[in-house]
PDB file of N, CA and C in Angstrom:
ATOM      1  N   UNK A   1       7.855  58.571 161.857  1.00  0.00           N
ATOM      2  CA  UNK A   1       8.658  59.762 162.072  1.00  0.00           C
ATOM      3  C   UNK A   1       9.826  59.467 162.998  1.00  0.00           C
ATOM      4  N   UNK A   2       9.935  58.481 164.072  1.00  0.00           N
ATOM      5  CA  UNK A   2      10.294  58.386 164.953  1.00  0.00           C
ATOM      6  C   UNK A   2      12.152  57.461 164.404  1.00  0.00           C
ATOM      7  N   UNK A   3      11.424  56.569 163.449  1.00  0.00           N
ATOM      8  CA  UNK A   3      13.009  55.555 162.836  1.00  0.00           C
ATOM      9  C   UNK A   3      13.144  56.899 161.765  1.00  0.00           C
ATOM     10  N   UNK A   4      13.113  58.208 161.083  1.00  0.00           N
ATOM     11  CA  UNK A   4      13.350  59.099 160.473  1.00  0.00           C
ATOM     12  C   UNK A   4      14.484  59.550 161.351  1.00  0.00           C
ATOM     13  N   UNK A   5      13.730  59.756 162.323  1.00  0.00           N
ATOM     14  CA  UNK A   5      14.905  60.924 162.883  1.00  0.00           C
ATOM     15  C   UNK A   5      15.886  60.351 163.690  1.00  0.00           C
ATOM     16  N   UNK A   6      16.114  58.456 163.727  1.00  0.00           N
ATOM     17  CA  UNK A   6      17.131  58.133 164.058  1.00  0.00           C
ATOM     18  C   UNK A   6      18.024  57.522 162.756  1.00  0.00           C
ATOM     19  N   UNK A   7      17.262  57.528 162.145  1.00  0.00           N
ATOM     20  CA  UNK A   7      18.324  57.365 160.861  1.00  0.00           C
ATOM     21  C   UNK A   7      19.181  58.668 160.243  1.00  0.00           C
ATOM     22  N   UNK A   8      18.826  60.170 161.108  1.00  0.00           N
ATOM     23  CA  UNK A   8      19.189  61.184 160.692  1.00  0.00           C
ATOM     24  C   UNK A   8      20.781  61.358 161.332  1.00  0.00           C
ATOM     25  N   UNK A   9      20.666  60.515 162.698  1.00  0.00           N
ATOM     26  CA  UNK A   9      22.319  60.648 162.550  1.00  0.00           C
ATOM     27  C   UNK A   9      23.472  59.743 162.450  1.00  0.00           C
ATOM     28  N   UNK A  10      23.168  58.275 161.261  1.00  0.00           N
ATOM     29  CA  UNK A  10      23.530  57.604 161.110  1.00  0.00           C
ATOM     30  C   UNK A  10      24.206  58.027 159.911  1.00  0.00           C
ATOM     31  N   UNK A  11      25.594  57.561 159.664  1.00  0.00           N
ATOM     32  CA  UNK A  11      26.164  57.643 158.369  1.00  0.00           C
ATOM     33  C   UNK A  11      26.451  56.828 157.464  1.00  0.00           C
ATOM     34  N   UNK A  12      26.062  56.779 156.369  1.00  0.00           N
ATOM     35  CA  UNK A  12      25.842  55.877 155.649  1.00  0.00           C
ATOM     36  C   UNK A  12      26.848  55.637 154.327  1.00  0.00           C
ATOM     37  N   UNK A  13      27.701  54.519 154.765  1.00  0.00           N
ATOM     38  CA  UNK A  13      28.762  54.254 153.698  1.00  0.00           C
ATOM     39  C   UNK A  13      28.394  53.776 152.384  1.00  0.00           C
ATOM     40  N   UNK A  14      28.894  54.390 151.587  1.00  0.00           N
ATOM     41  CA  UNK A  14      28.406  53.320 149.850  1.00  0.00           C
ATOM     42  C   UNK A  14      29.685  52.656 150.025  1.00  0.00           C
ATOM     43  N   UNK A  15      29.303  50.875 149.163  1.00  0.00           N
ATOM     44  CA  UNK A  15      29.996  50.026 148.537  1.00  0.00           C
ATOM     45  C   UNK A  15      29.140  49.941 147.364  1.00  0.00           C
ATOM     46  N   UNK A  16      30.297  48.715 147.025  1.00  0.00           N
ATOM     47  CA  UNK A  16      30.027  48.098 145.776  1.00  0.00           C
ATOM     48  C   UNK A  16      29.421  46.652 145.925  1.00  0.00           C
ATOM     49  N   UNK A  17      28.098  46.258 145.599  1.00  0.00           N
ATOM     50  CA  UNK A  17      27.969  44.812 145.375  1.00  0.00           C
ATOM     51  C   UNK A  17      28.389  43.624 144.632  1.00  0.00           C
ATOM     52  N   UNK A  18      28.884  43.508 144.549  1.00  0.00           N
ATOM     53  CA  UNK A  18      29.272  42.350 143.619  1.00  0.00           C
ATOM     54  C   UNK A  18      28.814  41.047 143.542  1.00  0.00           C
ATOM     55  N   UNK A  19      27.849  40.619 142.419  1.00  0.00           N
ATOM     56  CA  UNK A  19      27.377  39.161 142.267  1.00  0.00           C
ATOM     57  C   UNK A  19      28.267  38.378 141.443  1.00  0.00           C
ATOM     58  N   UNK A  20      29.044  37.634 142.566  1.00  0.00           N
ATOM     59  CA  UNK A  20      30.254  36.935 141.795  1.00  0.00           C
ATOM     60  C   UNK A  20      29.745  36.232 140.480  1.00  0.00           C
ATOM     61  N   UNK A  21      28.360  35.337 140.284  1.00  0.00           N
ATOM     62  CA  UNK A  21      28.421  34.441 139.575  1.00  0.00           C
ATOM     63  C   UNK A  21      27.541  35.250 137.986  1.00  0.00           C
ATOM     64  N   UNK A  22      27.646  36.444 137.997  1.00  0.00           N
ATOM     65  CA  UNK A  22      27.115  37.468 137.431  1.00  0.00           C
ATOM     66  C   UNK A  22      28.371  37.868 136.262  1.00  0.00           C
ATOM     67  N   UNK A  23      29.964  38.354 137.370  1.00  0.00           N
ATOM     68  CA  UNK A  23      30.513  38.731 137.119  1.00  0.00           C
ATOM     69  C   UNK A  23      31.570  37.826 135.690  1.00  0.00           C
ATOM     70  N   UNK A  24      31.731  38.685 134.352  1.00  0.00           N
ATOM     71  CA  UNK A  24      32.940  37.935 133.662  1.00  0.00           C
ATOM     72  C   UNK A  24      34.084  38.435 133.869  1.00  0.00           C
ATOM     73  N   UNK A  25      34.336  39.200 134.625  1.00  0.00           N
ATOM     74  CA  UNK A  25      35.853  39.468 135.041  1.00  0.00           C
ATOM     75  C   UNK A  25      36.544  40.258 133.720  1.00  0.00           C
ATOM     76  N   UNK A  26      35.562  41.105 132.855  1.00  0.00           N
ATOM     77  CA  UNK A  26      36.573  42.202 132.300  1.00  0.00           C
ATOM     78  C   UNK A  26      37.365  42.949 132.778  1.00  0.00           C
ATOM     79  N   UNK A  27      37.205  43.266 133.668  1.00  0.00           N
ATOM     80  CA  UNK A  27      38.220  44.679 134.299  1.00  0.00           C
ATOM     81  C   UNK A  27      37.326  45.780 133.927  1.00  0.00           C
ATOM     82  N   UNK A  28      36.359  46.019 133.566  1.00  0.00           N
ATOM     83  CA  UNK A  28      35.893  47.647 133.044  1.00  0.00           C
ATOM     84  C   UNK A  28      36.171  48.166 134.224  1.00  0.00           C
ATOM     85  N   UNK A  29      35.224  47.459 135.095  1.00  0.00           N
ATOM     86  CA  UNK A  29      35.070  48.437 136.634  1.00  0.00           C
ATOM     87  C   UNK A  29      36.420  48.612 137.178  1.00  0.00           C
ATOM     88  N   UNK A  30      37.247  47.663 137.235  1.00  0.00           N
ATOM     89  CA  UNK A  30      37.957  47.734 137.942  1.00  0.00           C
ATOM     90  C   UNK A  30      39.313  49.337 137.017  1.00  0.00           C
ATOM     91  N   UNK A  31      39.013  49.188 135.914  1.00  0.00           N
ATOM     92  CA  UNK A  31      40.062  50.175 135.378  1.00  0.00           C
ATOM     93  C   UNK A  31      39.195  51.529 135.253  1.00  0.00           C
ATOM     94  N   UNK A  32      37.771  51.715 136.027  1.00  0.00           N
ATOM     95  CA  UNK A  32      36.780  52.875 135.967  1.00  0.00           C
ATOM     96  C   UNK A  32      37.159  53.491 137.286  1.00  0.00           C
ATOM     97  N   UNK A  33      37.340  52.431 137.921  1.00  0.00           N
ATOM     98  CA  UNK A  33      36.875  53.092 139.630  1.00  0.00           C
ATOM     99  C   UNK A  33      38.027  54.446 140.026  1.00  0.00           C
ATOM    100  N   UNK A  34      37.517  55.550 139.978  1.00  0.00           N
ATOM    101  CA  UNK A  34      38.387  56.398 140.381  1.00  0.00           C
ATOM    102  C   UNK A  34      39.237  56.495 141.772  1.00  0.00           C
ATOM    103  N   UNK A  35      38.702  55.482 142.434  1.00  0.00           N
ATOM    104  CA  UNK A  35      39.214  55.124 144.016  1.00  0.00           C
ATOM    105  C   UNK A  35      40.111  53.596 144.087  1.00  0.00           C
ATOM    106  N   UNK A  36      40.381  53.140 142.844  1.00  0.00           N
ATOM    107  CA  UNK A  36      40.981  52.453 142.773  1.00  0.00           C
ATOM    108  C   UNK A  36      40.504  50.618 144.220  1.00  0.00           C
ATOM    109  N   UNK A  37      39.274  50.558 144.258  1.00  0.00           N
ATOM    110  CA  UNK A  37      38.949  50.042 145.724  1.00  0.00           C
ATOM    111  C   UNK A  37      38.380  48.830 144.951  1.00  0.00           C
ATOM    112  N   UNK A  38      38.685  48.214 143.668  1.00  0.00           N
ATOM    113  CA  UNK A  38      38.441  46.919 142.982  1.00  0.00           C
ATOM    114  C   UNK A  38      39.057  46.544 142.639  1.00  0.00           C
ATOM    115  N   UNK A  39      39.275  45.052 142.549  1.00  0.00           N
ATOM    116  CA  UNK A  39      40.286  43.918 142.134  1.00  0.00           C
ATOM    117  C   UNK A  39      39.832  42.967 141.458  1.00  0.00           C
ATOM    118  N   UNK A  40      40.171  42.270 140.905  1.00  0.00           N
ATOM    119  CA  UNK A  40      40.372  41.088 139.854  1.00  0.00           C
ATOM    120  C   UNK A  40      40.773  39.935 141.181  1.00  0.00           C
ATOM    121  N   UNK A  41      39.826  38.771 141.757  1.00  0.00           N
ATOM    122  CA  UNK A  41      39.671  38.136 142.515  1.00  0.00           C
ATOM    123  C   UNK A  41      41.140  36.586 142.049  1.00  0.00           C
ATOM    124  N   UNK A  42      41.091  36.162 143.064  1.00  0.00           N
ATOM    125  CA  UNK A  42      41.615  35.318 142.935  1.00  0.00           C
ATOM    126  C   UNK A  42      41.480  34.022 142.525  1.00  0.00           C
ATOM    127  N   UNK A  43      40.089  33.669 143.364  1.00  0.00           N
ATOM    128  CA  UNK A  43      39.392  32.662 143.198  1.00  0.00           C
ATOM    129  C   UNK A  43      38.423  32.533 142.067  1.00  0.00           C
ATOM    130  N   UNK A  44      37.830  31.095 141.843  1.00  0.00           N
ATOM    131  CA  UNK A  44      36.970  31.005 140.730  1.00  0.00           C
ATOM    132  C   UNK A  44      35.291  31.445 141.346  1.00  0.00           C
ATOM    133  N   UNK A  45      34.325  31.889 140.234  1.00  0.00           N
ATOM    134  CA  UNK A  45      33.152  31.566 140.868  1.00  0.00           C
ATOM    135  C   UNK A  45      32.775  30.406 140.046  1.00  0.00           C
ATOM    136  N   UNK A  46      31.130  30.640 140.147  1.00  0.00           N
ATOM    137  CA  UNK A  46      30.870  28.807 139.446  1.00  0.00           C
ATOM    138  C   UNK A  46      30.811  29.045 138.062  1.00  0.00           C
ATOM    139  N   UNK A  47      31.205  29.957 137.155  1.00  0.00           N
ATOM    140  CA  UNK A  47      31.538  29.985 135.704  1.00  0.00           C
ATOM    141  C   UNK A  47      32.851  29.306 135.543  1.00  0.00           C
ATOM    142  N   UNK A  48      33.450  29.406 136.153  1.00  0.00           N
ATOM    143  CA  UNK A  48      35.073  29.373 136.076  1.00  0.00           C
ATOM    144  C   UNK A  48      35.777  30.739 136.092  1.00  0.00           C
ATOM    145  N   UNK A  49      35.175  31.734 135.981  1.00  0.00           N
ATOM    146  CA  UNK A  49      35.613  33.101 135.964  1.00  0.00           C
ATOM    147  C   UNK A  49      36.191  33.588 137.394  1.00  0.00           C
ATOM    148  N   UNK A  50      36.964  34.520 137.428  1.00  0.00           N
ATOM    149  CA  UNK A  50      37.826  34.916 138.767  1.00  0.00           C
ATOM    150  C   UNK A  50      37.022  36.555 138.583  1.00  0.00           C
ATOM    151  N   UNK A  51      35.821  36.583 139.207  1.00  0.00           N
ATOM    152  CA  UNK A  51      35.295  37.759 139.214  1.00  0.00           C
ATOM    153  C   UNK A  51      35.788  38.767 139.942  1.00  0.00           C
ATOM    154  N   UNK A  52      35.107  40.412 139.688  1.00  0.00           N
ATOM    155  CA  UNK A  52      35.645  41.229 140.791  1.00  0.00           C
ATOM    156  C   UNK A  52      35.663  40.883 142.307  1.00  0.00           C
ATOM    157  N   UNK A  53      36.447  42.191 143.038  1.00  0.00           N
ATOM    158  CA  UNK A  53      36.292  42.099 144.297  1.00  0.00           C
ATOM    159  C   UNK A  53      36.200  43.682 145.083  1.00  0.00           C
ATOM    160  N   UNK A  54      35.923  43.868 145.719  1.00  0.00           N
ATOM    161  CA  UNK A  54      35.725  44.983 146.914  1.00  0.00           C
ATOM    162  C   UNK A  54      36.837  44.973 147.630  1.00  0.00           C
ATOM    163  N   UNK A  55      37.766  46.137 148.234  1.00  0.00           N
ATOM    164  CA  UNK A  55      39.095  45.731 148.881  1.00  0.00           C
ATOM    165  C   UNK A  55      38.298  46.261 150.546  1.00  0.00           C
ATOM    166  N   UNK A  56      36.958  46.614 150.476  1.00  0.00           N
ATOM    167  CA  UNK A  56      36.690  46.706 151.673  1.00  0.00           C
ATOM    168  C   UNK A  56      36.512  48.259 152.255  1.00  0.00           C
ATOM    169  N   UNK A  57      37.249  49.383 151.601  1.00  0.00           N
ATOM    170  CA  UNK A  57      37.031  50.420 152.133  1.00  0.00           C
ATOM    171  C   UNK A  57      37.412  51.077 151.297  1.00  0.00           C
ATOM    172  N   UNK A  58      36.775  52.622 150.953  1.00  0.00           N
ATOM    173  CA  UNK A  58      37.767  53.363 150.047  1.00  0.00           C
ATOM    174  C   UNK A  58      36.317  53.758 148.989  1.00  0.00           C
ATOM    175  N   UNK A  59      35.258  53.759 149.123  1.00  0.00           N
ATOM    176  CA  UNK A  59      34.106  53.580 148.052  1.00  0.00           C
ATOM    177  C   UNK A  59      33.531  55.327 148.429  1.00  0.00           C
ATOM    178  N   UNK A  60      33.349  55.971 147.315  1.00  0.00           N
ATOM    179  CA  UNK A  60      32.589  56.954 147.339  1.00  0.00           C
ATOM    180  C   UNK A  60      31.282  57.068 146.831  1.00  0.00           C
ATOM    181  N   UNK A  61      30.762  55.893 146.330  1.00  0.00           N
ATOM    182  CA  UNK A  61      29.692  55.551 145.563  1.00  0.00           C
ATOM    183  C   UNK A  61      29.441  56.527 144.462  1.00  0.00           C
ATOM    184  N   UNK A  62      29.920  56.593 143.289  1.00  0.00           N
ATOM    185  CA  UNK A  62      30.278  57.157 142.562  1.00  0.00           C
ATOM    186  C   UNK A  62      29.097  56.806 141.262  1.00  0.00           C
ATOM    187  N   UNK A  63      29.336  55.652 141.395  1.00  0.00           N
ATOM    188  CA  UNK A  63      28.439  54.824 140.200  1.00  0.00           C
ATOM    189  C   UNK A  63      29.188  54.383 139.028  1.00  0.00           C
ATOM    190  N   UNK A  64      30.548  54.703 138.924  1.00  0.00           N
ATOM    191  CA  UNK A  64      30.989  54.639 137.724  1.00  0.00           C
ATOM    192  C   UNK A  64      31.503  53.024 137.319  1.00  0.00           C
ATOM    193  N   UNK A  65      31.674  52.557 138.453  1.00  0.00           N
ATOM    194  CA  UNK A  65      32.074  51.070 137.877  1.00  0.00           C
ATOM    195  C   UNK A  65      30.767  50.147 137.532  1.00  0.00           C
ATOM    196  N   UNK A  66      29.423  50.931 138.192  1.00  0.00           N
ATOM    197  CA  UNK A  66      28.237  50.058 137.404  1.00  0.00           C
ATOM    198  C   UNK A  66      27.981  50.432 136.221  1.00  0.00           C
ATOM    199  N   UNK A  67      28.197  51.564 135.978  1.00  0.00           N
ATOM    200  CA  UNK A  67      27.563  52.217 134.313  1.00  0.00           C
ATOM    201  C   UNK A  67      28.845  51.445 133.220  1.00  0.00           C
ATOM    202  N   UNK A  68      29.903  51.418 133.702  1.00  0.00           N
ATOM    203  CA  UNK A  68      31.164  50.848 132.924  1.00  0.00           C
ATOM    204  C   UNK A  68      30.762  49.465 132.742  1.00  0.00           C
ATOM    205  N   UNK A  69      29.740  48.579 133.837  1.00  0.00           N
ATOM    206  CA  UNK A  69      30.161  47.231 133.462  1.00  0.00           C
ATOM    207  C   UNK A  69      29.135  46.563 132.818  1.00  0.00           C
ATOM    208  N   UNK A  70      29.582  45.999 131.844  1.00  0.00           N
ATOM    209  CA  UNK A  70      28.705  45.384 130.765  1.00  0.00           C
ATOM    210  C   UNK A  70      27.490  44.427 130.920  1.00  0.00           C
ATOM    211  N   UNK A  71      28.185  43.802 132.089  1.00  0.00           N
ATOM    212  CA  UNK A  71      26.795  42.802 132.633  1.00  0.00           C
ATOM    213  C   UNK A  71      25.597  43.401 133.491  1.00  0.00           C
ATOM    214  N   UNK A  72      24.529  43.215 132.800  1.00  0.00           N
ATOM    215  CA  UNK A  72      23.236  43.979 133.848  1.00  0.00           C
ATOM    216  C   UNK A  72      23.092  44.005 135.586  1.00  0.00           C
ATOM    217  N   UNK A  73      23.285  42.662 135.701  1.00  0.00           N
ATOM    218  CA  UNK A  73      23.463  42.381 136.992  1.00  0.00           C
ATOM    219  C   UNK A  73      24.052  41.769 138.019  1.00  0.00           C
ATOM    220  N   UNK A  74      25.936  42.412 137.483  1.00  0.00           N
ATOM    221  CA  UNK A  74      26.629  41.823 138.398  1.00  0.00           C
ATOM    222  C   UNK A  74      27.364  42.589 139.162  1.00  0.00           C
ATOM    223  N   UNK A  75      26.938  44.290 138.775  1.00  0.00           N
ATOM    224  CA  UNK A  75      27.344  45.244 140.181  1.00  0.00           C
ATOM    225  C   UNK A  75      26.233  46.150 140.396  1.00  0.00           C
ATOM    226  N   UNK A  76      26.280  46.477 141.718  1.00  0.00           N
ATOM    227  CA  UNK A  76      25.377  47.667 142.237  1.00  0.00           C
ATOM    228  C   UNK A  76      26.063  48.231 143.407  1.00  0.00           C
ATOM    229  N   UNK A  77      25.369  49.174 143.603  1.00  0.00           N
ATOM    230  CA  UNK A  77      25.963  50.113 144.445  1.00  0.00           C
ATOM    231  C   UNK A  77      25.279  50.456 145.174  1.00  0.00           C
ATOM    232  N   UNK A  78      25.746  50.261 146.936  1.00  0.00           N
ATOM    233  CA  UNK A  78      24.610  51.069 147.707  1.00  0.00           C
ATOM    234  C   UNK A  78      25.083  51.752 148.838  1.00  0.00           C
ATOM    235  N   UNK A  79      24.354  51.519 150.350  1.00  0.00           N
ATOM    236  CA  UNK A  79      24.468  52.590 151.253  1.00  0.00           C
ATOM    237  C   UNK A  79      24.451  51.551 152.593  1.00  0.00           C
ATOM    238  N   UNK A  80      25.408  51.103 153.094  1.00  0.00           N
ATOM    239  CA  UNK A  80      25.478  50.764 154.570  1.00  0.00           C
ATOM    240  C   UNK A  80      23.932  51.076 155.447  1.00  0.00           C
TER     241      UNK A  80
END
């Protein structure tokens, strides 16, 4: 009861996870996200693919760029 009621006044941010070596770098998410807070990376991961990215702030956890993206498990979404 006691970690309950200190987690009651903590606020809890959603992001986006991103498993780079998951990711093929369609763009779904990134042309879903209504917050515009995803990018098309620069770098390679170990596919050779330039997967998404997180710009770091700006996430309402929405869900919509996981339901948009085709690969099972290369986004999720959670809670700081």
């Amino acid at each position: 009861m006691n970690s309950e009621l200190q987690n009651l006044g903590t606020i809890q941010i959603p992001h986006p996870i991103i498993h780079e070596d998951e990711c093929k770098a369609c763009g779904r998410c990134v042309a879903a996200c209504p917050k515009k807070v995803l990018r098309i990376s620069t770098r390679f991961n170990n596919k050779g693919m330039t997967p998404v990215e997180y710009i770091g702030e700006g996430c309402i956890g929405c869900g919509i760029c996981f339901y948009n993206c085709p690969e099972p498990y290369a986004l999720e979404v959670q809670k700081k």
